[in-house]
Protein backbone atom coordinates (compact mmCIF):
# COMPACT_ATOMS: atom_id res chain seq x y z
CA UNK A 1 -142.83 103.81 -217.34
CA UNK A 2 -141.24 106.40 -220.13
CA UNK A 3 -139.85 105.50 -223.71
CA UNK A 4 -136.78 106.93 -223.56
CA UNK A 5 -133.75 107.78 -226.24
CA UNK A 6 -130.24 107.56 -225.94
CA UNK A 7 -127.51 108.89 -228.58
CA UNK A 8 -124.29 107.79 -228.16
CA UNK A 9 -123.53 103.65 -227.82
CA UNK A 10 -120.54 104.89 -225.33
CA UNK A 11 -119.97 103.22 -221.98
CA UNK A 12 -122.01 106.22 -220.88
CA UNK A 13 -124.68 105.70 -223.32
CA UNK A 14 -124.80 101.82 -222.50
CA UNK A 15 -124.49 102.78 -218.50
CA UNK A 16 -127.28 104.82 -219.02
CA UNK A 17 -129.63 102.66 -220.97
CA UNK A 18 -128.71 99.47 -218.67
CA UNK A 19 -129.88 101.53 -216.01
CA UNK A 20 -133.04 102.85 -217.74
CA UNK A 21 -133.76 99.50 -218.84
CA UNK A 22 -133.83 98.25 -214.92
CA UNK A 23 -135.91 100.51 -213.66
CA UNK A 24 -138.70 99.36 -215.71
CA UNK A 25 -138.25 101.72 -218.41
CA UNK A 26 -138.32 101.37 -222.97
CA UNK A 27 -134.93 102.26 -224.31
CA UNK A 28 -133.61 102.87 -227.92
CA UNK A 29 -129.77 103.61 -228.31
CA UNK A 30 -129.01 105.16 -231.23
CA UNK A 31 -125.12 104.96 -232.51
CA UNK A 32 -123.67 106.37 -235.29
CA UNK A 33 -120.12 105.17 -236.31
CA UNK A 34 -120.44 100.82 -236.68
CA UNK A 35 -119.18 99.92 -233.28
CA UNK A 36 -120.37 100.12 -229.71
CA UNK A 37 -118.11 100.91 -226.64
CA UNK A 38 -116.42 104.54 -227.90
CA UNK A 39 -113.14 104.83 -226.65
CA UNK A 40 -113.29 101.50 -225.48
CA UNK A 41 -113.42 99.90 -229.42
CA UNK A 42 -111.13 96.83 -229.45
CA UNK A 43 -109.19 94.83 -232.29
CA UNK A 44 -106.98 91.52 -232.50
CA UNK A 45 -103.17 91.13 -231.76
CA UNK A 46 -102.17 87.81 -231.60
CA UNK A 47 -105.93 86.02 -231.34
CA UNK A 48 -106.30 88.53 -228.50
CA UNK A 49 -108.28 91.63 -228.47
CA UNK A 50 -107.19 94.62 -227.24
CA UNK A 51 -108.26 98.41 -226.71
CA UNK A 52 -107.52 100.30 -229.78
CA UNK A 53 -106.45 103.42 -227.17
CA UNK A 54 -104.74 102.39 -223.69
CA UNK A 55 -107.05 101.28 -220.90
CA UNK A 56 -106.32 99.93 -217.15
CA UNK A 57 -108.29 101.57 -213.85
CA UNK A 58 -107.01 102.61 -210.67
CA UNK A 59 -108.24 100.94 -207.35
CA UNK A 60 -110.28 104.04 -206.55
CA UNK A 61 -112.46 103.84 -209.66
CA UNK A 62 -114.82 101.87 -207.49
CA UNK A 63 -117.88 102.30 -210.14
CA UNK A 64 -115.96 100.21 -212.66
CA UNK A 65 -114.92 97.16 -210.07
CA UNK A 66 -118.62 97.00 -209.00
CA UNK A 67 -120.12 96.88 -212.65
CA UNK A 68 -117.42 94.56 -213.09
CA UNK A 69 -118.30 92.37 -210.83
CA UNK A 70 -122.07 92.64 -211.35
CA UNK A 71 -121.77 91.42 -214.56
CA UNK A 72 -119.76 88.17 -213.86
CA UNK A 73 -116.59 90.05 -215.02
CA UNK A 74 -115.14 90.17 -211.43
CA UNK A 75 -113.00 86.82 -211.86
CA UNK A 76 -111.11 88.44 -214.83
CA UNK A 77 -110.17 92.18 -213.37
CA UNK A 78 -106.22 91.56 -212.63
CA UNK A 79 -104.50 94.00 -210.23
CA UNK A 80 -101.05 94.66 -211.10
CA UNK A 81 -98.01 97.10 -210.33
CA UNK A 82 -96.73 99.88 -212.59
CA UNK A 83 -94.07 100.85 -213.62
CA UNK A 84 -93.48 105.36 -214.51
CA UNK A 85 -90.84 106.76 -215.82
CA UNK A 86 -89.89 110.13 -217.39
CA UNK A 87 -87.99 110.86 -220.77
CA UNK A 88 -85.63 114.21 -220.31
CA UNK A 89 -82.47 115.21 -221.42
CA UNK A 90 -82.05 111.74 -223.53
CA UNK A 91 -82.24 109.82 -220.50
CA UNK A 92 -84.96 107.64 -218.95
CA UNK A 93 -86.01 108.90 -214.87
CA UNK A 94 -87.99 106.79 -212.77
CA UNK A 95 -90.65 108.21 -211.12
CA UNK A 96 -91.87 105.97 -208.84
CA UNK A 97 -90.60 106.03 -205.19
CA UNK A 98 -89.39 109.10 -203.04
CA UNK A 99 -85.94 107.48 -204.22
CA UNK A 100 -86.70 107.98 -207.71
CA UNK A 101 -87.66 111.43 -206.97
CA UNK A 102 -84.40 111.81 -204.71
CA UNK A 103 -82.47 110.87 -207.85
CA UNK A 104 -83.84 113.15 -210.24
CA UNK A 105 -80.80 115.12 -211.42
CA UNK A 106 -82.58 117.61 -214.00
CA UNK A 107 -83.82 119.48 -211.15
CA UNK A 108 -82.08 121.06 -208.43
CA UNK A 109 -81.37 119.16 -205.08
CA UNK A 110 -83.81 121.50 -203.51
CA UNK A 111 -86.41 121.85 -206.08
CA UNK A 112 -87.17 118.00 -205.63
CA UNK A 113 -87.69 118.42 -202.40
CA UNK A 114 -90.30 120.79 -202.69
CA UNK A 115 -92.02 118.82 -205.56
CA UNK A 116 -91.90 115.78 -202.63
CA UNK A 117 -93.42 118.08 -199.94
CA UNK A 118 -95.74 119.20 -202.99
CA UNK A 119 -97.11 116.09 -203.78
CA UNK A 120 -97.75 115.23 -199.97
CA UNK A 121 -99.29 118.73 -199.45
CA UNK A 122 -101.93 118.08 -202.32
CA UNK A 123 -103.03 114.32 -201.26
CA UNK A 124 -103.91 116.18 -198.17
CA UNK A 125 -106.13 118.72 -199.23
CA UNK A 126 -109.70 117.78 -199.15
CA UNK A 127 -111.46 121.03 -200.45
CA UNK A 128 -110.96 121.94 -204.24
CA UNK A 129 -111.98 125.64 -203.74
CA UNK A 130 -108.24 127.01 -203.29
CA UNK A 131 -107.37 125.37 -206.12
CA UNK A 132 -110.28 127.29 -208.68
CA UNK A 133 -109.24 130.40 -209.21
CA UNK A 134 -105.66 129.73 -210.06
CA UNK A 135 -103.54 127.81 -213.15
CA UNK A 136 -101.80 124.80 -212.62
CA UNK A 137 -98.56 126.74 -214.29
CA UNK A 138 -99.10 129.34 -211.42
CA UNK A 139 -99.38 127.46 -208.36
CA UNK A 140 -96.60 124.79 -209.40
CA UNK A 141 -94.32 127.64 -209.93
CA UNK A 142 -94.84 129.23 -207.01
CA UNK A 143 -94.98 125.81 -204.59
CA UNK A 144 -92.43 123.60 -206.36
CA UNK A 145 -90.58 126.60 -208.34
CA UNK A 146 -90.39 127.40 -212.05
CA UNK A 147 -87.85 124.74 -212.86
CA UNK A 148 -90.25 121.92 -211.36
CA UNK A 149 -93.16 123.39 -213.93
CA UNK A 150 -90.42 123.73 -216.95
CA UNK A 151 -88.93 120.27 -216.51
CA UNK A 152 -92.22 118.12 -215.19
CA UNK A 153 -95.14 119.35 -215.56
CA UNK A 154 -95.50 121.87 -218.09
CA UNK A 155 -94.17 119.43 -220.74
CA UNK A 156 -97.40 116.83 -219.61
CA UNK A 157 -99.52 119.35 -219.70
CA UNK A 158 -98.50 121.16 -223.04
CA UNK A 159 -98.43 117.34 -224.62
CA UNK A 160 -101.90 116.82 -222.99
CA UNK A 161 -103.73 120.08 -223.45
CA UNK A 162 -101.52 121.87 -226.42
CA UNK A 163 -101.89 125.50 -226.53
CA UNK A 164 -104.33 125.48 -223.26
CA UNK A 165 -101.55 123.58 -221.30
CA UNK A 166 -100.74 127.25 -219.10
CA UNK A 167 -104.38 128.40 -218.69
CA UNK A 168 -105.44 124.45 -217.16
CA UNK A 169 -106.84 124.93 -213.98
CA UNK A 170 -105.00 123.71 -210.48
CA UNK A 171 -108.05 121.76 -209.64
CA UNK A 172 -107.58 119.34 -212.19
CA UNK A 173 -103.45 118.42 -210.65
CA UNK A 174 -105.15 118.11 -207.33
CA UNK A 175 -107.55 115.51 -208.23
CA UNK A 176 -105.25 113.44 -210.35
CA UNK A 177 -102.54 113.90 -207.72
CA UNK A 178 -105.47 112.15 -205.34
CA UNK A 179 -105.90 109.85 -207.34
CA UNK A 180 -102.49 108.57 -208.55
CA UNK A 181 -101.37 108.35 -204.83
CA UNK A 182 -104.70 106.74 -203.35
CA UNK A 183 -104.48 104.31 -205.95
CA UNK A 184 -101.02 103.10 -204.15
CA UNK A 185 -101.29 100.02 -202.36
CA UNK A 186 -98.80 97.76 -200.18
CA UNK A 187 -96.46 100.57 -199.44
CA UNK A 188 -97.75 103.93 -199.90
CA UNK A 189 -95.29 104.32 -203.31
CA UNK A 190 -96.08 101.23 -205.19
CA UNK A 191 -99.27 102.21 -207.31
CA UNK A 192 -100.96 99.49 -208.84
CA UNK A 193 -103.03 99.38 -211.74
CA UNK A 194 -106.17 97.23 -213.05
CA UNK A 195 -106.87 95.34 -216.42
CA UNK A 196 -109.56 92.97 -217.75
CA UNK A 197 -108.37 90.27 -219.22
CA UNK A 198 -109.54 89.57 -222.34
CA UNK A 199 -110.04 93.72 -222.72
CA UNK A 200 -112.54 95.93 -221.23
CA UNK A 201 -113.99 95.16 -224.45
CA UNK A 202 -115.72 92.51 -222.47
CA UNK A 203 -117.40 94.75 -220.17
CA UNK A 204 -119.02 96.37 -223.26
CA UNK A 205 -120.16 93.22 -224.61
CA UNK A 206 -121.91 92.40 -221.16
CA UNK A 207 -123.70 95.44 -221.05
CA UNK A 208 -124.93 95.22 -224.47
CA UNK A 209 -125.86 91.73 -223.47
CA UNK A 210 -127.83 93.00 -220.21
CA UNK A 211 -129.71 95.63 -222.69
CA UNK A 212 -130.68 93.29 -225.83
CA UNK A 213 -131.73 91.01 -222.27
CA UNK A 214 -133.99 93.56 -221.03
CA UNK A 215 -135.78 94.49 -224.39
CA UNK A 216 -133.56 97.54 -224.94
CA UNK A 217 -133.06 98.06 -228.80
CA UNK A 218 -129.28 99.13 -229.89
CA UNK A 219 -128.50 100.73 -233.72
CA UNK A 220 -125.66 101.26 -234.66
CA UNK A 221 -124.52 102.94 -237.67
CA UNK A 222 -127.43 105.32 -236.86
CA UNK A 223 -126.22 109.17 -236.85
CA UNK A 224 -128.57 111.24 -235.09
CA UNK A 225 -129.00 114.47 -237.78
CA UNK A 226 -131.40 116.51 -235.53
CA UNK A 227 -133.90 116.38 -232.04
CA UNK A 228 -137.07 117.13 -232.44
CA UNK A 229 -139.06 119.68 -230.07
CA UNK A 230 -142.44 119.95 -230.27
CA UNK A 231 -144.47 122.24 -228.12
CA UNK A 232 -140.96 122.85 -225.92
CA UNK A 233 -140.43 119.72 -225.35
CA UNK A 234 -138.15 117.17 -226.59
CA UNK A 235 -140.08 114.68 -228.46
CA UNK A 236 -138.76 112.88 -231.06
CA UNK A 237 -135.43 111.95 -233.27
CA UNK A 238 -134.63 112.54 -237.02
CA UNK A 239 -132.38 109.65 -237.63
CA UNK A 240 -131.48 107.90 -240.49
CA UNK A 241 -133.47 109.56 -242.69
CA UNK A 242 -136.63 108.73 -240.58
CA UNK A 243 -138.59 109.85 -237.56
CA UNK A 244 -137.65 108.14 -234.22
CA UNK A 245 -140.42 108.60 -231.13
CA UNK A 246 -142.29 109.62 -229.43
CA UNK A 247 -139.70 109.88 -227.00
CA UNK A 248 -140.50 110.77 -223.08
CA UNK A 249 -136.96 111.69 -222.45
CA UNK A 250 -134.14 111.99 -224.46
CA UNK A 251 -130.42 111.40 -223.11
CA UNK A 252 -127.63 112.57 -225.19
CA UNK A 253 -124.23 111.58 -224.67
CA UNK A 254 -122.24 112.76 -227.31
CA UNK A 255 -120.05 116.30 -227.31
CA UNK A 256 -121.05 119.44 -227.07
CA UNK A 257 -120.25 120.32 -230.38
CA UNK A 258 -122.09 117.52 -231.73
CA UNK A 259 -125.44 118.54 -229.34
CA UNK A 260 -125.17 122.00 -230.46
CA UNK A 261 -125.36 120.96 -234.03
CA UNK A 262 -128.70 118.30 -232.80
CA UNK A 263 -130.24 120.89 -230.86
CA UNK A 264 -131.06 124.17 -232.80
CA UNK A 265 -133.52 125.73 -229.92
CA UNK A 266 -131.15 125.96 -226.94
CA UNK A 267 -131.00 129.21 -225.31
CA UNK A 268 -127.79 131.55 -225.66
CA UNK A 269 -126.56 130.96 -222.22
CA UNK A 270 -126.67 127.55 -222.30
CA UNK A 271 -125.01 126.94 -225.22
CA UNK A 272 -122.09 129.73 -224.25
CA UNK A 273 -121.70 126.88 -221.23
CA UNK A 274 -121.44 124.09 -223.74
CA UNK A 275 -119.15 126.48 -225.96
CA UNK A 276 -117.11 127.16 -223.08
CA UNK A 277 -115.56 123.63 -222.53
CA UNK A 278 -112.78 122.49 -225.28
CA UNK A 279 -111.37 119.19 -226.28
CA UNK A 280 -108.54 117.79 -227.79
CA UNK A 281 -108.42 114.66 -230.09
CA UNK A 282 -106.74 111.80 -228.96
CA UNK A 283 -104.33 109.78 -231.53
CA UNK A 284 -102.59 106.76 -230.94
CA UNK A 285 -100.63 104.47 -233.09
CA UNK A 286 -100.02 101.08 -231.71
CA UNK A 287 -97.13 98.89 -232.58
CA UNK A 288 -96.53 95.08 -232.63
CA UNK A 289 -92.62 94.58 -231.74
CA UNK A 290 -90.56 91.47 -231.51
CA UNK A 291 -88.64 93.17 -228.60
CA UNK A 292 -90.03 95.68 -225.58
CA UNK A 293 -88.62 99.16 -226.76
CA UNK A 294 -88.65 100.83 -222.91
CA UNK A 295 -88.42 99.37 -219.16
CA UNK A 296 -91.53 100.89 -218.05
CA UNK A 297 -95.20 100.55 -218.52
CA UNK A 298 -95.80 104.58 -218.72
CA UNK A 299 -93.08 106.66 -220.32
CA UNK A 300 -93.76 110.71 -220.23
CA UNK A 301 -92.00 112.45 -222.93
CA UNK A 302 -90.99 115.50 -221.47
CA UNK A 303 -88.67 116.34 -224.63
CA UNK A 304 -90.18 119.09 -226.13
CA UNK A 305 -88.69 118.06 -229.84
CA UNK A 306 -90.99 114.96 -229.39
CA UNK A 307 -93.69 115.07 -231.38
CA UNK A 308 -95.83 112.48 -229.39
CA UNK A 309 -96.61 112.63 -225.19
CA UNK A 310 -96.10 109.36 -224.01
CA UNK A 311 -95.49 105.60 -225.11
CA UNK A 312 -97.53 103.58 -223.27
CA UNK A 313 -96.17 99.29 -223.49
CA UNK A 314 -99.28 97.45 -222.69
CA UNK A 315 -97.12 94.28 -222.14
CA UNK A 316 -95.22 95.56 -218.81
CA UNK A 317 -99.03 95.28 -217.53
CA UNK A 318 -100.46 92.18 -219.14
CA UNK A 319 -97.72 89.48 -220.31
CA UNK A 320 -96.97 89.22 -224.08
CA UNK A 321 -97.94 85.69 -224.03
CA UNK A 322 -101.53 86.80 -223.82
CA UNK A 323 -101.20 88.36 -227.74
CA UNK A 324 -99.05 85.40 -229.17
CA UNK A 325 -95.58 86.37 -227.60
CA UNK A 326 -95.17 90.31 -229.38
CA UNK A 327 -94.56 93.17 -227.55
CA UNK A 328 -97.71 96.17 -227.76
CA UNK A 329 -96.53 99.51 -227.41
CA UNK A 330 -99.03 102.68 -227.82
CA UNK A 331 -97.20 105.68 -228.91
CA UNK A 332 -100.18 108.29 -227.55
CA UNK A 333 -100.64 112.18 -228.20
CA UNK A 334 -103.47 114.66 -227.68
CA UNK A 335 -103.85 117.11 -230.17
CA UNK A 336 -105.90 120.41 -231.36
CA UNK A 337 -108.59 119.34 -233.93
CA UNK A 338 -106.51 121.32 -236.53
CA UNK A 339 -103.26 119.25 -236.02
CA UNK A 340 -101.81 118.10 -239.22
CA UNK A 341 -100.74 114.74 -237.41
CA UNK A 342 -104.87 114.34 -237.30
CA UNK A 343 -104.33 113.79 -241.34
CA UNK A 344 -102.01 111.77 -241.70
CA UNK A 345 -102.07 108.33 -242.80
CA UNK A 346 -100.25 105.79 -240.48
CA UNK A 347 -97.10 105.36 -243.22
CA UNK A 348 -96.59 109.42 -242.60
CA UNK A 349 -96.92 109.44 -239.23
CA UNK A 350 -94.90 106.65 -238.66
CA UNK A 351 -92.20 108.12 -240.94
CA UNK A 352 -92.54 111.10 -238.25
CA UNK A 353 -92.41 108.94 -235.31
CA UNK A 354 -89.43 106.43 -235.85
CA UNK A 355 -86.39 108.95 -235.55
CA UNK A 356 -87.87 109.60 -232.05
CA UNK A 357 -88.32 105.98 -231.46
CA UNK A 358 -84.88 105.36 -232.37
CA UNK A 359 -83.74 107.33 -229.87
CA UNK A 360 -85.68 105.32 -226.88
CA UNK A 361 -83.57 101.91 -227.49
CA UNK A 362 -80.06 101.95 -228.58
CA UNK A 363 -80.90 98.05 -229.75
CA UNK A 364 -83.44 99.39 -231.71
CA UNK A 365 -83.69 97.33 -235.71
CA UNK A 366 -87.22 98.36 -237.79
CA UNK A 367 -87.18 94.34 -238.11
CA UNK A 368 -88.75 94.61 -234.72
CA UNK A 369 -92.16 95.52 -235.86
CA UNK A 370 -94.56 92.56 -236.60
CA UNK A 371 -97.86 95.47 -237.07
CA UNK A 372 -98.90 98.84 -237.00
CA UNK A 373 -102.40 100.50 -236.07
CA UNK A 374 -103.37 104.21 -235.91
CA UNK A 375 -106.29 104.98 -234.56
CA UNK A 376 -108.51 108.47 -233.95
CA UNK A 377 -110.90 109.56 -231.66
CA UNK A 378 -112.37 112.95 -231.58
CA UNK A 379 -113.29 115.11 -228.62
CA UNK A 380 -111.51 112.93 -226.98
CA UNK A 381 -109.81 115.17 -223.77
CA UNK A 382 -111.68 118.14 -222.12
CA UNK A 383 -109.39 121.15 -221.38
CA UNK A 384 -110.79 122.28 -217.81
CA UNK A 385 -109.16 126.02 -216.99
CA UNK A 386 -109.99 128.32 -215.12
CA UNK A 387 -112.18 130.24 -217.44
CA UNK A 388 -114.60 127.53 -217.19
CA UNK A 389 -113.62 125.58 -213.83
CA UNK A 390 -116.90 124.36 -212.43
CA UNK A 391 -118.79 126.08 -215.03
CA UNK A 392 -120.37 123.08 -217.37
CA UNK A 393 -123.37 122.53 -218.08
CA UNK A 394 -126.02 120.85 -216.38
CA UNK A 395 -127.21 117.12 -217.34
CA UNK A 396 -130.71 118.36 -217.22
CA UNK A 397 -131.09 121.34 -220.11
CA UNK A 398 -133.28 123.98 -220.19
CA UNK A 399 -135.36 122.15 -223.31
CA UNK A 400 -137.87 119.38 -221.05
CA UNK A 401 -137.49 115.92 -221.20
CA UNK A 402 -133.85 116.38 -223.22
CA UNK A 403 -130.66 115.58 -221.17
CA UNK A 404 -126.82 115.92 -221.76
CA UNK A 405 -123.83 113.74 -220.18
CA UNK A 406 -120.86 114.02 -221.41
CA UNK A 407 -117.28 114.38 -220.76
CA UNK A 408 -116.99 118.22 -220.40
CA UNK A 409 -119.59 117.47 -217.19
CA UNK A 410 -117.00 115.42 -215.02
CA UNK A 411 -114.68 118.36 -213.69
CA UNK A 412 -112.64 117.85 -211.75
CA UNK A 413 -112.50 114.63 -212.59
CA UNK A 414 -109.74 113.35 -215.71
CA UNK A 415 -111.50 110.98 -218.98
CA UNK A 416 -112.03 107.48 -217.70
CA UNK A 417 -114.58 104.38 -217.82
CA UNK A 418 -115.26 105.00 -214.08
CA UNK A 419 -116.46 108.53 -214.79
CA UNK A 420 -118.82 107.55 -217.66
CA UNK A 421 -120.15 104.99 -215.58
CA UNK A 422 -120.44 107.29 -212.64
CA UNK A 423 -122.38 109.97 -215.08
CA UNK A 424 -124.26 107.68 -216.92
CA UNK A 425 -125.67 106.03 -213.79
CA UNK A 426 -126.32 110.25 -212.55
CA UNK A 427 -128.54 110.84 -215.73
CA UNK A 428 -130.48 107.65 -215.63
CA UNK A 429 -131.91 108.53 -211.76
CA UNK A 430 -132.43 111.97 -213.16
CA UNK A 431 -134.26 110.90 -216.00
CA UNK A 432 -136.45 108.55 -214.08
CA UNK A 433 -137.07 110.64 -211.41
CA UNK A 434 -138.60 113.82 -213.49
CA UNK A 435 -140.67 111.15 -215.68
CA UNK A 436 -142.08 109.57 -212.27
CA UNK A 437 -143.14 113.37 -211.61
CA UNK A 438 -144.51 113.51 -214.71
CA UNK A 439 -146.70 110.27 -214.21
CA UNK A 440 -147.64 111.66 -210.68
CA UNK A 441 -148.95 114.98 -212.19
CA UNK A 442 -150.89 113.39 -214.76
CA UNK A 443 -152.68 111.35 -212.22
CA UNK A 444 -153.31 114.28 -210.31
């Protein structure tokens, strides 16, 4: 059996090594910030812990409900319905039925039918190769007509993918059209949403628990400042100030930017494919209220003038009696790394926010807020277009024994837990099937 390497305590990272671990193999996961789980950190409201950036799973993320369950999670994963809804025009639209859809007086009578007939059209396709040559802007326009992009979509996806929002690829609505709809139970409308009780904060502390279990080593607070390649293979970590190996195999799940900067030996055209993916950093400020500020679970801002994408209130999902009887409400946005929101301080951006939250509750008194979080996460959203639709790269890189899995390799798929699972499982079976080649040529 290999020693193997992972960088990055992510659910990928931890997916990875878990998997590693059980198929007989030494694992070291190296961390660098103070906390395991990624995206997935958690923190206290109410004596309850909670993600610090919105989490729940759709009944087709099948990798997640079966690590779940394997882990003696399965009795706390709640199913539950949501609730969607659409801010334009100062009003509030639901968006959940054919009704809803029916009702939706911004567009034209027959531009809603064609977004209907759109969205059944697209659950239907199985093949994504129509949809890879051509902009989600384009094909919306020309399906569902201009005003459908301008009043729906393009606002999501200019709030999602900033700039990029025009050049994202159709590929990427197909899937989470799929998705959304397959993840519909009871009557084909009514989607329905999973949470872990207690957080999915849980799930990371089981897996950690399965690794320390099967002599896996975790570090945290670790950065990673460089691999090490000797004689063209990957060999070794500089971490910490100290040497880290021999390594058989090294798995890095961090992003590409961050690789690049580990990995000074890579050739050109592999690192144009790394180059070639962006991302945008995720911000969200959380808020404590005394009161719910909006009827819905998942509120789109499709308000231009808005500087945030979507409030998010955790507690039309899970109960507020679960954190102590307050209200939790994630005002989210997706931003370019060079966004001044990125530097502000949560007393700034908060001072930004309110007038906009103001205008989402009439009832609406700043004694409603009990607390107030902001947190950060870099490379946080990849921007698939069509410039680089299907063109990532591999898990396995041209440098032996050194592997990459991260979230620019999961097109067409959106960011998720049941992706990173999905991709850290993929790069454990590769890793352990090139070093059982390895321990079959030796013998030979």
């Amino acid at each position: 059996m290999g020693r193997v390497a992972v960088i990055g305590g992510g659910v990928a990272g931890l997916t990875a090594a878990y998997r590693l671990l059980q198929l007989g193999h030494q694992v070291d996961v190296l961390e660098a910030s103070p906390y395991l789980g990624g995206l997935v950190r958690t923190f206290e409201i109410g004596g309850e812990r909670i993600e610090c950036f919105y989490h729940h799973i759709f009944t087709t993320d099948a990798e997640v409900v079966r690590l779940v369950d394997e882990v003696g999670l399965g009795d706390r994963l709640s199913w539950r319905p949501s609730s969607v809804a659409i801010y334009y025009g100062g009003r509030m639209f639901p968006f959940m039925t054919p009704i809803d859809l029916v009702r939706f007086s911004p567009l034209p009578l027959w531009e809603r039918l064609r977004l209907g007939i759109m969205g059944l059209y697209l659950r239907r396709q199985e093949e994504m190769g129509p949809f890879l040559s051509v902009t989600a802007r384009e094909w919306v326009s020309r399906f569902a007509g201009c005003r459908s992009w301008e009043v729906v979509w393009g606002p999501l996806f200019r709030g999602k993918f900033g700039e990029m929002g025009d050049e994202v690829v159709m590929a990427w609505l197909w899937n989470k059209i799929k998705l959304r709809f397959s993840s519909r139970k009871g009557t084909p409308w009514r989607e329905v949403l999973g949470y872990l009780r207690g957080s999915f904060g849980l799930l990371i502390d089981a897996l950690v628990a399965r690794i320390e279990a099967l002599g896996g080593h975790l570090y945290v607070g670790v950065p990673v400042e460089q691999v090490v390649i000797e004689e063209g293979r990957a060999k070794a970590l500089l971490a910490g100030q100290k040497l880290w190996g021999p390594y058989d195999a090294i798995v890095a799940t961090v992003a590409n930017e961050i690789f690049l900067r580990l990995v000074s030996c890579l050739p050109e055209d592999f690192k144009r494919l790394c180059l070639g993916v962006p991302y945008q950093d995720a911000l969200c400020m959380v808020l404590a209220l005394r009161h719910s500020l909006v009827p819905y679970y998942w509120l789109t801002i499709n308000d231009r003038s808005f500087p945030f994408l979507a409030v998010i209130e955790h507690t039309r999902l899970v109960p507020p009696s679960f954190y102590g009887g307050v209200h939790i409400v994630y005002i989210s946005n997706y931003l370019d790394p060079s966004s001044p929101l990125l530097s502000m301080d949560e007393e700034e951006l908060w001072g930004l926010y309110l007038p906009f939250v103001r205008r989402l509750n009439p009832w609406w008194d700043d004694g409603w807020v009990v607390g107030r979080w902001v947190f950060k996460g870099k490379n946080a959203q990849p921007v698939f277009t069509v410039a680089n639709a299907g063109r990532i790269p591999p898990h396995r890189t041209p440098i032996p024994g050194l592997y990459l899995a991260n979230m620019s390799q999961i097109f067409p798929q959106d960011r998720g837990q049941n992706y990173s699972i999905m991709m850290g499982e993929r790069v454990a079976s590769l890793v352990d099937q090139d070093l059982g080649r390895c321990r079959l040529a030796s013998k030979a």
